[in-house]
Protein backbone atom coordinates (compact mmCIF):
# COMPACT_ATOMS: atom_id res chain seq x y z
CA UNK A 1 0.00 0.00 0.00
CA UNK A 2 1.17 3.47 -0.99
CA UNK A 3 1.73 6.14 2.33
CA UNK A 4 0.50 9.20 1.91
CA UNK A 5 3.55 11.16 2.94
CA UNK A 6 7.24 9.74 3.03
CA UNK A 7 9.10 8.86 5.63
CA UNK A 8 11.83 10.76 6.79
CA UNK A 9 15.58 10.47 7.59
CA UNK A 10 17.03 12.26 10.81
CA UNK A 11 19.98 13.83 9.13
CA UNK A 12 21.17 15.57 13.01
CA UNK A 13 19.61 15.92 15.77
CA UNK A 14 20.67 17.73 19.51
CA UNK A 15 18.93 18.72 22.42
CA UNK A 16 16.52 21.29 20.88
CA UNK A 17 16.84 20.84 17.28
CA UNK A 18 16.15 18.54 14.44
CA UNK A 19 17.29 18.06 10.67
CA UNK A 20 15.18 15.81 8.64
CA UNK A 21 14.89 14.35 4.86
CA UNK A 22 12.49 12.85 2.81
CA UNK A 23 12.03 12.14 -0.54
CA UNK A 24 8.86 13.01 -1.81
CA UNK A 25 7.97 9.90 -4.23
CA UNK A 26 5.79 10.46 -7.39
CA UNK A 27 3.87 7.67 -5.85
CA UNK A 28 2.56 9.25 -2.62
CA UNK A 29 -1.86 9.42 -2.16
CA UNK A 30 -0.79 12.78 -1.24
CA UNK A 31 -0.16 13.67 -5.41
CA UNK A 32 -3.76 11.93 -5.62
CA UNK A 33 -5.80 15.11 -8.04
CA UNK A 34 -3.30 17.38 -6.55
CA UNK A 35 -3.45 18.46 -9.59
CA UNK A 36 -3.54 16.07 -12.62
CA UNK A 37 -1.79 18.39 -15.25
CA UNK A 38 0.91 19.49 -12.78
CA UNK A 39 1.37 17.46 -9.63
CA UNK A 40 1.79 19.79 -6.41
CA UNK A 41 2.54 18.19 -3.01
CA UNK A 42 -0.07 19.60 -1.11
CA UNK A 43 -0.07 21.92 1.96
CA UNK A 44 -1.53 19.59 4.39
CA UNK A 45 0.58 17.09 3.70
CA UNK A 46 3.49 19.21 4.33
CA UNK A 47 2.31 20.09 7.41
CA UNK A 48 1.46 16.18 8.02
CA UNK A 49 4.99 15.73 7.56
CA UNK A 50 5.73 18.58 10.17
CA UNK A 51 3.23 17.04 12.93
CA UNK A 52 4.52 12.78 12.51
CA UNK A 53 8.35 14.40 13.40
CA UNK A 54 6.97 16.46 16.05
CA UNK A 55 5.06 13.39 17.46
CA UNK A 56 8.25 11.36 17.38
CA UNK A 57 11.01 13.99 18.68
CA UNK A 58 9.38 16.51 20.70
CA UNK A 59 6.04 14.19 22.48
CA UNK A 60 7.14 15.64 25.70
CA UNK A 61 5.83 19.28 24.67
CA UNK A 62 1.89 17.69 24.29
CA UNK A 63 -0.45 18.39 21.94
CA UNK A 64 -0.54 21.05 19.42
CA UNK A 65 -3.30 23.61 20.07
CA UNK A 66 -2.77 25.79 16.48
CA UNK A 67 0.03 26.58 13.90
CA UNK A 68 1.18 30.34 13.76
CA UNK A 69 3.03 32.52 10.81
CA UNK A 70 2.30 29.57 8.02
CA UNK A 71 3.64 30.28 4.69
CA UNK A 72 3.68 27.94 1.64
CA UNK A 73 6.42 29.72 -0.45
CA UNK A 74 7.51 27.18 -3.22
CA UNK A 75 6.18 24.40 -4.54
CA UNK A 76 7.06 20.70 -4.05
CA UNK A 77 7.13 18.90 -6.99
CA UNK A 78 7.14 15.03 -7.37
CA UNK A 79 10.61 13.32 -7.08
CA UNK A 80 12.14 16.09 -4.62
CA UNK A 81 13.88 15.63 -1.70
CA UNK A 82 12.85 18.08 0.71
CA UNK A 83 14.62 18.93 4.22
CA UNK A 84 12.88 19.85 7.70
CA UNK A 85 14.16 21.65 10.32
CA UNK A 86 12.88 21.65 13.67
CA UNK A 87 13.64 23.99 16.67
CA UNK A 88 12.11 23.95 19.97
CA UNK A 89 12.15 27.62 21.89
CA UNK A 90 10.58 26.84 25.43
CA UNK A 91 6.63 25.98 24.66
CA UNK A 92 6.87 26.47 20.92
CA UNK A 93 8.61 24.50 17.70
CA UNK A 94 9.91 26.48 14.54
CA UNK A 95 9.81 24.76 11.23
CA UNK A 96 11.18 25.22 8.29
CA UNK A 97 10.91 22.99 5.30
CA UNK A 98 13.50 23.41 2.15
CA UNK A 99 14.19 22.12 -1.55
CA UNK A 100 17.49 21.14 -2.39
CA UNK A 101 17.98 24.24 -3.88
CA UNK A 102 17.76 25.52 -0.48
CA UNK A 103 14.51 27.93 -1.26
CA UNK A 104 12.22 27.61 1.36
CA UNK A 105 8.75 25.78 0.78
CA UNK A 106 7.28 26.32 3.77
CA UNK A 107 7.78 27.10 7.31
CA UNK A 108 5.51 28.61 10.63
CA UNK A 109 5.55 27.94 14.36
CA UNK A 110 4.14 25.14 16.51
CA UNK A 111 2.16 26.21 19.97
CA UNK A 112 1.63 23.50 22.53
CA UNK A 113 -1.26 23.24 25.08
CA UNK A 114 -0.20 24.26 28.45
């Protein structure tokens, strides 16, 4: 069965911050309609991407109440490898996801519930 978005590789990770890669297969549901003529990773599978490394480095900040300063900036086409970065500041986690290129896609800030 084809996942909807890929897995990821922890490229370096300390205390407080996180570098992730994944390869964004041509195969993923995510592509699903997204659009037939041109195939665009979608948003919320971006940010599905964001939330599964969250879950798995940072559980001990909780659950996420909301996702402040999103911006989708470039597009993510199939067959890209595209590279998170995580940051925890106290309650909060910074992301930033990047093409190779090193043009950022997308990036906004994770609050926690207290």
């Amino acid at each position: 069965m084809t996942a909807f978005i890929p897995t990821t590789e922890c490229l370096q990770q300390d205390e407080h911050a996180l570098s992730l890669k994944a390869h964004v297969g041509a195969e993923l549901l995510a592509f699903k309609g997204h659009f037939p003529e041109c195939a665009v990773f979608p948003g919320v599978a971006q940010i599905a991407i964001v939330r599964q490394a969250v879950a798995q480095y940072f559980a001990s900040l909780g659950e996420i109440q909301r996702i402040e300063q999103l911006r989708f900036q470039n597009f993510i086409l199939p067959d890209q490898d595209v590279f998170i970065q995580l940051e925890q500041n106290a309650e909060t986690v910074q992301f930033k996801l990047t093409n190779s290129q090193q043009a950022v896609v997308a990036s906004g800030r994770i609050i926690f519930k207290n």
